[in-house]
Every structure is written in C-alpha cells, then in structure tokens.
C-alpha atoms as a PDB file:
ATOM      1  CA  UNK A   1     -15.062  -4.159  -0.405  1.00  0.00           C
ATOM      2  CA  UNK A   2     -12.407  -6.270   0.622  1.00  0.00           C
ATOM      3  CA  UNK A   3     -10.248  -5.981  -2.584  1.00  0.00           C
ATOM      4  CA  UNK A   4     -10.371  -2.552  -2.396  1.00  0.00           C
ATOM      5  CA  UNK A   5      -9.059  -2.260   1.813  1.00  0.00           C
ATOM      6  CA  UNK A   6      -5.903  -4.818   0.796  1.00  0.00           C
ATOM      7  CA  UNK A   7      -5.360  -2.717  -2.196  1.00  0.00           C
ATOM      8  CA  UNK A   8      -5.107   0.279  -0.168  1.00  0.00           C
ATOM      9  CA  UNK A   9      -3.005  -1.812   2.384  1.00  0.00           C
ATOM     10  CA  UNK A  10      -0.804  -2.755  -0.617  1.00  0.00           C
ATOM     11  CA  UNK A  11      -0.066   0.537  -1.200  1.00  0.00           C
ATOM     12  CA  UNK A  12       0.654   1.564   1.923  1.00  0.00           C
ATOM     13  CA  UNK A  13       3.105  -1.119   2.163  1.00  0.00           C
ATOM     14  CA  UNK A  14       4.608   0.013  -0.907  1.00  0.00           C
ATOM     15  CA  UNK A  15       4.830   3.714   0.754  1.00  0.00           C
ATOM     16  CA  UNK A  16       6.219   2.538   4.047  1.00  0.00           C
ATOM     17  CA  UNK A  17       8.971  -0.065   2.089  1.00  0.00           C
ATOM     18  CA  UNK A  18       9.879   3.592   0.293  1.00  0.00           C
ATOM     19  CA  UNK A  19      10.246   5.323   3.628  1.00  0.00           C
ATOM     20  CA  UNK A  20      12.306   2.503   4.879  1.00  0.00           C
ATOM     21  CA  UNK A  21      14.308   2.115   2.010  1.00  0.00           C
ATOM     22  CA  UNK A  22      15.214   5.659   1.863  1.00  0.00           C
ATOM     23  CA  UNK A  23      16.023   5.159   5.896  1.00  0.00           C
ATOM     24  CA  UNK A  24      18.409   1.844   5.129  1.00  0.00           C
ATOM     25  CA  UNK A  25      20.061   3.907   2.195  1.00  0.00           C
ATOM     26  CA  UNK A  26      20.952   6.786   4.595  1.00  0.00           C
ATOM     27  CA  UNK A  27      22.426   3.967   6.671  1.00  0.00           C
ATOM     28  CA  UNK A  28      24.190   2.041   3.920  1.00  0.00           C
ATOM     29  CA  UNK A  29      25.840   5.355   2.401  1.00  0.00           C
ATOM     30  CA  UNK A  30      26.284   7.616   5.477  1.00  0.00           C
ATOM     31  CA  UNK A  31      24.258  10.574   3.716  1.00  0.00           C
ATOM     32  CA  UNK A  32      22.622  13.059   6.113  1.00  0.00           C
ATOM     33  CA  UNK A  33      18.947  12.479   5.767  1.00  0.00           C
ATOM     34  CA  UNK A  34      17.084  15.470   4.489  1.00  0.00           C
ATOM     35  CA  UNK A  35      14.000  16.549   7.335  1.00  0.00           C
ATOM     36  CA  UNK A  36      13.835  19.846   8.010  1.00  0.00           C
ATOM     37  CA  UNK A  37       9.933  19.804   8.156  1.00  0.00           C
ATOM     38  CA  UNK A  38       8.913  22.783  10.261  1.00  0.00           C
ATOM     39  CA  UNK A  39      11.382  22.598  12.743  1.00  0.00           C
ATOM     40  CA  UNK A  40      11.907  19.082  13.168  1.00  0.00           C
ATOM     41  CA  UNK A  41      15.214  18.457  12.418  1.00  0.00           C
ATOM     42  CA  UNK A  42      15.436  15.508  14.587  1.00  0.00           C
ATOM     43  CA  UNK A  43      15.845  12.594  12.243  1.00  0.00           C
ATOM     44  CA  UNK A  44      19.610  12.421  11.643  1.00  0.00           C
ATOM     45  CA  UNK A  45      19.849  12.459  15.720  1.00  0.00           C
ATOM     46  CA  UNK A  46      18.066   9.653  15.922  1.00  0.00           C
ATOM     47  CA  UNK A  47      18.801   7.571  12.909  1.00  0.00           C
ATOM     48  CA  UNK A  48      22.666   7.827  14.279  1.00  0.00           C
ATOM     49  CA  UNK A  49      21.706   7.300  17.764  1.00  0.00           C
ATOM     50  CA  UNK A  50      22.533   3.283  19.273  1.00  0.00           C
ATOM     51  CA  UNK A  51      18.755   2.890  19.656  1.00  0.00           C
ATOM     52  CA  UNK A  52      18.971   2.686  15.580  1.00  0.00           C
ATOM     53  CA  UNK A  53      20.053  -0.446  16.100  1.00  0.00           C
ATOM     54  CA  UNK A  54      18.673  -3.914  17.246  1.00  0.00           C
ATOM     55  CA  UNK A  55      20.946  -6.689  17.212  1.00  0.00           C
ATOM     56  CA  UNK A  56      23.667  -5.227  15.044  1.00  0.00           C
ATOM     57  CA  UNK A  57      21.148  -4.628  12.579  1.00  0.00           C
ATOM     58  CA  UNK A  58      19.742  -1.100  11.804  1.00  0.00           C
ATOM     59  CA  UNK A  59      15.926  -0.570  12.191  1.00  0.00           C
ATOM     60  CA  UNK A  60      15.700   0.696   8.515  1.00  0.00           C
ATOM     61  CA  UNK A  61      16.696  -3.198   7.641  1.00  0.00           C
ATOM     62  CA  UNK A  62      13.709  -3.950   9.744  1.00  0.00           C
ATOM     63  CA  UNK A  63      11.539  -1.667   8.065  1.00  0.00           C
ATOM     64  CA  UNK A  64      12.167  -3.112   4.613  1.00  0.00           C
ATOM     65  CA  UNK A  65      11.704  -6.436   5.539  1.00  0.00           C
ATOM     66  CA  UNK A  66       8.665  -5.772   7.642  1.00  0.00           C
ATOM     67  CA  UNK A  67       7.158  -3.820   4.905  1.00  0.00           C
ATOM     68  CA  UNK A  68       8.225  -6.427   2.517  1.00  0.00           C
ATOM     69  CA  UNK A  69       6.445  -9.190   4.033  1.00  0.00           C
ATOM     70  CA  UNK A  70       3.398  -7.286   4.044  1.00  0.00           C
ATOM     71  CA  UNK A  71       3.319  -6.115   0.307  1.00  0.00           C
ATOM     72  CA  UNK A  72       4.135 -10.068  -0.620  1.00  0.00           C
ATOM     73  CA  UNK A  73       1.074 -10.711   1.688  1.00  0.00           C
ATOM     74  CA  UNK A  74      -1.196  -8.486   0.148  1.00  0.00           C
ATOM     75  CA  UNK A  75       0.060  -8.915  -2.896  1.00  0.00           C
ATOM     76  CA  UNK A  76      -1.004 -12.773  -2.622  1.00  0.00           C
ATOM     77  CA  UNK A  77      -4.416 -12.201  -0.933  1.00  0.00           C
ATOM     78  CA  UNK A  78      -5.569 -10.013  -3.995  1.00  0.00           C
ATOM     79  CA  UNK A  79      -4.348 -13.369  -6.282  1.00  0.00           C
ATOM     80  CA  UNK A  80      -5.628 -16.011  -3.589  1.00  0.00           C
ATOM     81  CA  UNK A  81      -8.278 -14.529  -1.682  1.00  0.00           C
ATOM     82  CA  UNK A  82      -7.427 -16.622   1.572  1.00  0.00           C
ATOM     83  CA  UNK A  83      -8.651 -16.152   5.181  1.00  0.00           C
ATOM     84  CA  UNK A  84      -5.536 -17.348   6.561  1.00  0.00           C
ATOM     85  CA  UNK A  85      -3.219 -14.655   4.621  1.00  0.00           C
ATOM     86  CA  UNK A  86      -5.627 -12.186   5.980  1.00  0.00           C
ATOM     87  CA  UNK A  87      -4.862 -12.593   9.530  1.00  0.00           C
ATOM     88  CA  UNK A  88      -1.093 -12.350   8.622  1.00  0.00           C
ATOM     89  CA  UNK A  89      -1.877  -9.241   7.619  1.00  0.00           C
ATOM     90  CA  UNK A  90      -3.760  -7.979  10.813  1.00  0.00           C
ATOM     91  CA  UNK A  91      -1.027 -10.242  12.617  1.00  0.00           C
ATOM     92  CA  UNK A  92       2.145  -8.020  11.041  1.00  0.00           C
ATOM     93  CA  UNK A  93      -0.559  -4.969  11.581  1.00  0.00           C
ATOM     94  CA  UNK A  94      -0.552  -5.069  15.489  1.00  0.00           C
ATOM     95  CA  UNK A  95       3.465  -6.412  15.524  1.00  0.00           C
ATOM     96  CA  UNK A  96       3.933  -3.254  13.540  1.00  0.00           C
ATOM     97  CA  UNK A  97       1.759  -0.768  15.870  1.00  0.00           C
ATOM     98  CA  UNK A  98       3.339  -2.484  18.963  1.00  0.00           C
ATOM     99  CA  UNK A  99       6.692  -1.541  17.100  1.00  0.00           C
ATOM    100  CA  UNK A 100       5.832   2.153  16.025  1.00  0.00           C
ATOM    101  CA  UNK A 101       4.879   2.618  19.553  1.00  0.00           C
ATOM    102  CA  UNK A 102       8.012   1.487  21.413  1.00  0.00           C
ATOM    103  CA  UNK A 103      10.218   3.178  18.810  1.00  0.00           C
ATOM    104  CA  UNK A 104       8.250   6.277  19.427  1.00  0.00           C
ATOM    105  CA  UNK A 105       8.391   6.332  22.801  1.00  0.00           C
ATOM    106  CA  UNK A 106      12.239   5.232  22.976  1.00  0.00           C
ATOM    107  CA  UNK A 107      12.660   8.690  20.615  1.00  0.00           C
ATOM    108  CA  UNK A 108      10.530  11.300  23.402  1.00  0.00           C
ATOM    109  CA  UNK A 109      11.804   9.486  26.590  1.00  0.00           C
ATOM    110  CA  UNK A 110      15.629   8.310  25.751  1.00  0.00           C
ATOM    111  CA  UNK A 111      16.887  10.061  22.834  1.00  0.00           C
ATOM    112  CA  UNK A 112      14.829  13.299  22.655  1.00  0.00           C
ATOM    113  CA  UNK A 113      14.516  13.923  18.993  1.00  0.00           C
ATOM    114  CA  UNK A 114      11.778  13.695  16.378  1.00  0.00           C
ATOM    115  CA  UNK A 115      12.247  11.659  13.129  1.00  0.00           C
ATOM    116  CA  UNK A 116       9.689  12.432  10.602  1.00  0.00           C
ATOM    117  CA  UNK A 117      10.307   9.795   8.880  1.00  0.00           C
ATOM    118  CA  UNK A 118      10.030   7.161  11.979  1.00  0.00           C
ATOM    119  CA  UNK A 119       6.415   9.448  12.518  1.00  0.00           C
ATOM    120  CA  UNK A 120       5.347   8.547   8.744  1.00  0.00           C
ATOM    121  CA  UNK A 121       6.034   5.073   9.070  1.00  0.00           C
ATOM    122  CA  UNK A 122       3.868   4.606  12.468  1.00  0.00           C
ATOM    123  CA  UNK A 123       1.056   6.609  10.593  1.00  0.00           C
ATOM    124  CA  UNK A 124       1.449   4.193   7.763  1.00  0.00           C
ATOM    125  CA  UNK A 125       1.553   1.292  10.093  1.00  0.00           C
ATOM    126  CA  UNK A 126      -1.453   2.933  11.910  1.00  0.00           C
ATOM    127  CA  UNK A 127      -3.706   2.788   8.655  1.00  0.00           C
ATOM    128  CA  UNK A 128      -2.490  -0.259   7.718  1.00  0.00           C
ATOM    129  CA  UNK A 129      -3.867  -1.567  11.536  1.00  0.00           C
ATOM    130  CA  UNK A 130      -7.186  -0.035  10.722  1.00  0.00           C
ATOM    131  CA  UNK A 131      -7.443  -1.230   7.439  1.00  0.00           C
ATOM    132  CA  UNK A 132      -6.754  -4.953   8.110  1.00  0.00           C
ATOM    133  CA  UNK A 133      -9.584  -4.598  11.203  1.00  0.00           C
ATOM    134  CA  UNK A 134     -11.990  -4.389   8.169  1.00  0.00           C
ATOM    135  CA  UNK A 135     -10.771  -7.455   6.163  1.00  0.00           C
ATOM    136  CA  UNK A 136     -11.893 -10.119   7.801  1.00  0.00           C
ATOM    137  CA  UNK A 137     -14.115 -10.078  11.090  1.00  0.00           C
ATOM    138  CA  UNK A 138     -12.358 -11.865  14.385  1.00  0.00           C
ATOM    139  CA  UNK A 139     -15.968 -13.225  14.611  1.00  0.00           C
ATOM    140  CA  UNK A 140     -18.679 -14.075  12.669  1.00  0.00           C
ATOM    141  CA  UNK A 141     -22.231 -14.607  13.695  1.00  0.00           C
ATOM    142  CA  UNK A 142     -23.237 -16.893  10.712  1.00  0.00           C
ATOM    143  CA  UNK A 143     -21.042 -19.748   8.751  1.00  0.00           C
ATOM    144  CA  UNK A 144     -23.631 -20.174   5.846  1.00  0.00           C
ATOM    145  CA  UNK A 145     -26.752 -17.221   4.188  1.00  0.00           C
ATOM    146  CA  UNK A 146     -29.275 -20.114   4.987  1.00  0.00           C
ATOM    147  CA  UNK A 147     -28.223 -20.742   8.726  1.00  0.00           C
ATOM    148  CA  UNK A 148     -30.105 -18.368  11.054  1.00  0.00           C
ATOM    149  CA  UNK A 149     -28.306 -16.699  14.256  1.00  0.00           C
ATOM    150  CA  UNK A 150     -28.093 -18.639  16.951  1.00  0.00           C
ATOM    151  CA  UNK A 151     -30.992 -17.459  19.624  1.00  0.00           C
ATOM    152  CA  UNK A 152     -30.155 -16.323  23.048  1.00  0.00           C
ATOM    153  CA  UNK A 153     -31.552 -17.395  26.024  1.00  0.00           C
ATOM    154  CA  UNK A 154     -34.393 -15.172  27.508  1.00  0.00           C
ATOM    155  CA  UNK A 155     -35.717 -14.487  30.632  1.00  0.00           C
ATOM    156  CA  UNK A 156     -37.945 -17.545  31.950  1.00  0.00           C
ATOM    157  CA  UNK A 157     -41.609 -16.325  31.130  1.00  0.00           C
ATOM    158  CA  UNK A 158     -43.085 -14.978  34.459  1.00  0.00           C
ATOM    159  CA  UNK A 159     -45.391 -17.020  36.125  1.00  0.00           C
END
C-alpha cells in the first residue's frame, strides 16, 4: 500500500514540476500565460505582480525546485524504501501547504486576483499532504508482530 501512495505522490510531483515549469517559462520568456478558465483571468495579474517574487527570485523558480526535491524523494523511496526519506516527504508536504496557504492568501487579501495555476499547485500540494499522512504513521503502537501492546493502567479494583 505504501508503493502505491508514493507512486501517486510521484506523480503528483511530476504534475506540479509541469505547472511550475510552465509558470518559470512565462517568467523566463515574458509570454502572457494562457487562463481564461471561467472567468478567472487573474493569473497574468498576479504572476507580474512584486509578490511573484521572493528574494529576487520568482516563485515559479521555487516551484520547480520544490517540486523537484520531492519527485527525487519519491523517486528514491520507491528504490530504497527508507523511513527517513519518508518523513522528507511529509516534511516538504506541510512546508508546501504552509506555502500554498500564504501565497493564497497574499493573492485574495493584497493583490486581488485569482491564478489558476497558483490554485492547481496548492491542490496538488494538498494531495500530496494527504498522501504522505498515509506513508508512514507519526506513531506506532508496536516495534515487532511478536511484541504485544503495551497495557494501560486501570482503575484500582474496588474494594
């Protein structure tokens, strides 16, 4: 079962380092991005606004890399199977969601436009979050099949 939630993951990095890419390409060649997606026609407003940018850098050059990292990550936890490459990739998860969020909210409250694509990439990132919650527990009740739980402590017997 786990295979098959980090292959999905995979792929959904793939599709979010497509979105980004076609985001960083807009940026590199000054085309007009195509989103005229019932109504919303927001994305070239935003993709040329100054919040596009974080430290001289444009947030489609984020994107890549962030969806980058992940596909490598993925990409070596179908080969390795590791616990620790795992939790990078419900680490990157929430630093992603935390991202999508604040980007979203700086695009309602500050620069009041839409981008489609910015909405697609915080879905992806938002599947990818729920996806990596199944991979690998935060907790696990039992290290070994032999070892029982460990009991609880009851209420003293009544006497």
């Amino acid at each position: 079962m786990k295979r098959v939630v980090v292959v999905l993951i995979l792929v959904l990095a793939f599709c979010g380092l497509a979105d980004s890419a076609y985001l960083a390409q807009h940026e590199a060649n000054g085309v007009p991005l195509i989103c005229t997606v019932q109504n919303l026609d927001g994305c070239n407003v935003v993709a040329n606004s100054p919040y596009a940018y974080l430290f001289g850098i444009s947030l489609a050059e984020y994107g890549v890399f962030f969806y980058g990292i992940l596909f490598v990550l993925s990409a070596l936890e179908l080969a390795l199977f590791d616990r620790l490459l795992r939790r990078a990739i419900q680490l990157m998860a929430i630093l992603g969601i935390l991202a999508s969020l604040y980007f979203i909210t700086i695009q309602v409250y500050f620069i009041g436009a839409f981008c489609t694509y910015c909405a697609v990439s915080a879905g992806i990132t938002l599947l990818v979050l729920i996806l990596a919650s199944f991979i690998e527990p935060l907790r696990k009740t039992c290290q070994h099949p032999d070892e029982t739980p460990t009991q609880h402590l009851s209420m003293p017997p009544a006497g």
